[in-house]
Protein backbone atom coordinates (compact mmCIF):
# COMPACT_ATOMS: atom_id res chain seq x y z
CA UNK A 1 48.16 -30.84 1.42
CA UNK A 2 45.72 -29.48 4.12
CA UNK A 3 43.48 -31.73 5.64
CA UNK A 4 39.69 -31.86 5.50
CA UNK A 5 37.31 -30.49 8.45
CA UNK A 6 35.89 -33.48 10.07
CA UNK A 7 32.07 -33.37 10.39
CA UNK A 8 32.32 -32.51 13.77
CA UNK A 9 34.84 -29.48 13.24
CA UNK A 10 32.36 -28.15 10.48
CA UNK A 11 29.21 -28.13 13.45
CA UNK A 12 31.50 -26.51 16.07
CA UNK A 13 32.16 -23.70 12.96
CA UNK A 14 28.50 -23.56 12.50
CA UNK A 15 27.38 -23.62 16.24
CA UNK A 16 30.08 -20.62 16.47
CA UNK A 17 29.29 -18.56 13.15
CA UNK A 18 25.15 -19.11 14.57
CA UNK A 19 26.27 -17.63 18.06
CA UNK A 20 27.95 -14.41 16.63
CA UNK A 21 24.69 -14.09 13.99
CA UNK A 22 22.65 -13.96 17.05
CA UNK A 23 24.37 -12.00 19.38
CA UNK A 24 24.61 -9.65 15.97
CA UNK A 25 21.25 -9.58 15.62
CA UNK A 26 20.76 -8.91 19.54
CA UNK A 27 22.81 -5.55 19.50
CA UNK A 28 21.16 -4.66 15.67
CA UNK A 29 18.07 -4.87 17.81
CA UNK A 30 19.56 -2.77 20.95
CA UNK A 31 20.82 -0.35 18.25
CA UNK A 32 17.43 0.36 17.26
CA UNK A 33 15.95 0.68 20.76
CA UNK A 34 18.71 2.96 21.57
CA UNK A 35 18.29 5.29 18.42
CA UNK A 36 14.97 5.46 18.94
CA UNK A 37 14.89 6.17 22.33
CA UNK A 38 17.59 8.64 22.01
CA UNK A 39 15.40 10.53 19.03
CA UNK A 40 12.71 10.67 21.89
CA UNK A 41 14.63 12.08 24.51
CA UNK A 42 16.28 14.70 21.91
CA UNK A 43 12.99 15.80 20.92
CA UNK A 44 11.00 16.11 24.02
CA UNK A 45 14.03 18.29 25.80
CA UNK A 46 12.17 21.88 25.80
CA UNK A 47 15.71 23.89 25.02
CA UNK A 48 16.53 23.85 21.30
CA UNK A 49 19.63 21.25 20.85
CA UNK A 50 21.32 20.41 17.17
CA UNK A 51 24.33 18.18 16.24
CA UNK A 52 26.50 19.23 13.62
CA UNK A 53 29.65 16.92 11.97
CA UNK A 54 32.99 17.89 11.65
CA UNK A 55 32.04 19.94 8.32
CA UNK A 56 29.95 21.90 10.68
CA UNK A 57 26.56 19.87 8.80
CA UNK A 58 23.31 20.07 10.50
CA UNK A 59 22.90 16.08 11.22
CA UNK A 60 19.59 16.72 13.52
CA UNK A 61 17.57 18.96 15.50
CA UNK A 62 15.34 18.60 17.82
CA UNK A 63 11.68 20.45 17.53
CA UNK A 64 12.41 23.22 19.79
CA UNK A 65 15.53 24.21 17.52
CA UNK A 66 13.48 23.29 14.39
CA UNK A 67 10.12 25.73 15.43
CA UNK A 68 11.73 28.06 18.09
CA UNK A 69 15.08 28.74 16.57
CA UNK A 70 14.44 28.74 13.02
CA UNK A 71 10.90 27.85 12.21
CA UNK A 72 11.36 25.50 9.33
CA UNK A 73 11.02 21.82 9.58
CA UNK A 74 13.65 19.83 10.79
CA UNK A 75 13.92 17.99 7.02
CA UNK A 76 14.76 21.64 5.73
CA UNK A 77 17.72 21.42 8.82
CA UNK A 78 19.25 18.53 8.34
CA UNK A 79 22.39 18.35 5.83
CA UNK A 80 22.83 21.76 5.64
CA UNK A 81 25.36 24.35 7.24
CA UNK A 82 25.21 27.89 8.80
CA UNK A 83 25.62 29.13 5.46
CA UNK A 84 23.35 26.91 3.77
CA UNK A 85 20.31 28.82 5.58
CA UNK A 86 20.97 32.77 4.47
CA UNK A 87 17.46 33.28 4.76
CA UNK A 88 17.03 31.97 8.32
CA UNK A 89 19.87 32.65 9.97
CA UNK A 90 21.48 36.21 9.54
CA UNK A 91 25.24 36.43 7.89
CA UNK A 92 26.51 38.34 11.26
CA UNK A 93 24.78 35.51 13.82
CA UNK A 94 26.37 32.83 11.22
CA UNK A 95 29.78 34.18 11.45
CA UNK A 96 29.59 34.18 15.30
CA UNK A 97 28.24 30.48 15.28
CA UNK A 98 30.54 29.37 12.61
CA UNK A 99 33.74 30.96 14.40
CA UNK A 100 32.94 29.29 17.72
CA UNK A 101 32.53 26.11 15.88
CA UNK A 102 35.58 26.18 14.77
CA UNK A 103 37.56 27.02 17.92
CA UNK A 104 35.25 24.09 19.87
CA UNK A 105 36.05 21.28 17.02
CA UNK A 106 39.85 21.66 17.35
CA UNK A 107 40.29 19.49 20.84
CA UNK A 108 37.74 17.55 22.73
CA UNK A 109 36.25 20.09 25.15
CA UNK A 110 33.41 22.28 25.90
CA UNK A 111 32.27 25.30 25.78
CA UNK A 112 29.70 28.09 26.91
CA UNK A 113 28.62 31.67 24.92
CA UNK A 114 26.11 33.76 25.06
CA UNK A 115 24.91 36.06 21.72
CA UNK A 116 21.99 37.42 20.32
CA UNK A 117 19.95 35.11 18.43
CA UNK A 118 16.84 36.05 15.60
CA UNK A 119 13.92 33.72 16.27
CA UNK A 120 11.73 32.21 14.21
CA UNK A 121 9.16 34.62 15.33
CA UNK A 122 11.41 37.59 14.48
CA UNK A 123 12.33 38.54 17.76
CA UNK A 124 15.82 38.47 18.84
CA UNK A 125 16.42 37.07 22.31
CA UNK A 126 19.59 36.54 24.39
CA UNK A 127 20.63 32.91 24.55
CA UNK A 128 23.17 30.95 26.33
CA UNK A 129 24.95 28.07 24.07
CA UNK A 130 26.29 25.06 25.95
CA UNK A 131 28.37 22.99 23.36
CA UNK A 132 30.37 19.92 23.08
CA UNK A 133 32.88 17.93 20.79
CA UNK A 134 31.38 14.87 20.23
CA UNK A 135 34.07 12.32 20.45
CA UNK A 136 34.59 8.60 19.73
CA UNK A 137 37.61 6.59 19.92
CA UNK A 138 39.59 9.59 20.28
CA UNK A 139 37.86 10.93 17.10
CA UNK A 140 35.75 14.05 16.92
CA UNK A 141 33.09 13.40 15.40
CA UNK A 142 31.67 16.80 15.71
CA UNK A 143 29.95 18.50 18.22
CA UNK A 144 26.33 18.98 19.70
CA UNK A 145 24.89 22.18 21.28
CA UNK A 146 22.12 23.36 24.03
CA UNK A 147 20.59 26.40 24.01
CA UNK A 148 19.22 28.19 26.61
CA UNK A 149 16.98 30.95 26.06
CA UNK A 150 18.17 33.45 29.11
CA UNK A 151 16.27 36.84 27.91
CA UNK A 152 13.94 36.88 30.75
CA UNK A 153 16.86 36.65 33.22
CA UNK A 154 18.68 39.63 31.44
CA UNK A 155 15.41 41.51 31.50
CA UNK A 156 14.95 40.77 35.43
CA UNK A 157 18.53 41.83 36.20
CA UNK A 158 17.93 44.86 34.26
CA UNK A 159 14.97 45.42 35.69
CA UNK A 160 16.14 45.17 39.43
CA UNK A 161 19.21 47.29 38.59
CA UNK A 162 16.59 50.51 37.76
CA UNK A 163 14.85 49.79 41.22
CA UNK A 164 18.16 49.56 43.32
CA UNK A 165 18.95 52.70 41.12
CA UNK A 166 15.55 54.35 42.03
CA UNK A 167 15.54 53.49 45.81
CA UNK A 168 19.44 54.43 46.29
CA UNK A 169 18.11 57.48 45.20
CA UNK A 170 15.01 57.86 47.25
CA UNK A 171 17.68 57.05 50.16
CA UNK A 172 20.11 59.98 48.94
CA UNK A 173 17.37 62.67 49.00
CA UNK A 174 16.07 60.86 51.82
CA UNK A 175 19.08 61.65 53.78
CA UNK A 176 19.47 65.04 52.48
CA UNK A 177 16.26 65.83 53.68
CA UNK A 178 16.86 64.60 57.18
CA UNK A 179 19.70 66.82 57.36
């Protein structure tokens, strides 16, 4: 037959089991800090940013992907795929997306793409995707992605290639001229 606790065994138990409810209620608290603060610093980043699970499910968005990217609400984002959004995002842009998903959420890594991509203004603008697995205990989790809107870079470089096009001209017939 087991013996019974002695009073003072059953206050050490309770001293212990009040220790561990506090320190629990400490890191619920932390938790919350850090979520929230986290939501804030998601949502204030200027470049559109999502996370997506291993099912490839919207799980958030911040407000530049929610108004820039796809101009619905982030509520109308959130637990729904590439697929889910037909009218939003195009079939072709949603293959491309899903197929690089795919590729990114078979091994912790990273990865970098640029592609065309239909805003929610209708105008379709070159962006650069910087995306990662998101991992935990050696468990993908699924992955979370930058964009960066890089159509006014294109344009520059596009740009400066007619004027170095234009003067090596001007230097050509310049030349010839001379001669």
């Amino acid at each position: 037959m087991s013996e019974k606790p002695s009073y003072a065994m059953l206050e050490n138990k309770i001293a212990r089991l009040e220790a561990k409810l506090a320190l629990f209620e400490t890191l619920k608290e932390e938790q919350k800090v850090n979520h929230a603060f986290l939501k804030i610093l998601f949502d204030i980043i200027p470049s559109p940013m999502f996370y997506k699970d291993i099912n490839g499910v919207y799980q958030y968005c911040n407000d530049a992907f929610s108004k820039t990217i796809l101009g619905i609400p982030k509520e109308e984002i959130t637990g729904k795929s590439l697929y889910d959004l037909p009218d939003i995002i195009p079939q072709k842009n949603a293959d491309i997306y899903y197929q690089k998903d795919a590729e990114l959420l078979k091994t912790v890594t990273q990865q970098s793409y640029e592609t065309k991509v239909k805003c929610a203004d209708g105008i379709e603008r070159d962006y650069h995707f910087y995306k990662s697995t998101l991992v935990v205990d050696n468990q993908i989790l699924g992955l979370v992605g930058v964009m960066l809107d890089v159509s006014q870079y294109k344009n520059t470089l596009s740009e400066l290639d007619k004027i170095n096009t234009a003067l090596n001209k001007v230097s050509i017939t310049d030349r010839l001229t001379r001669l």
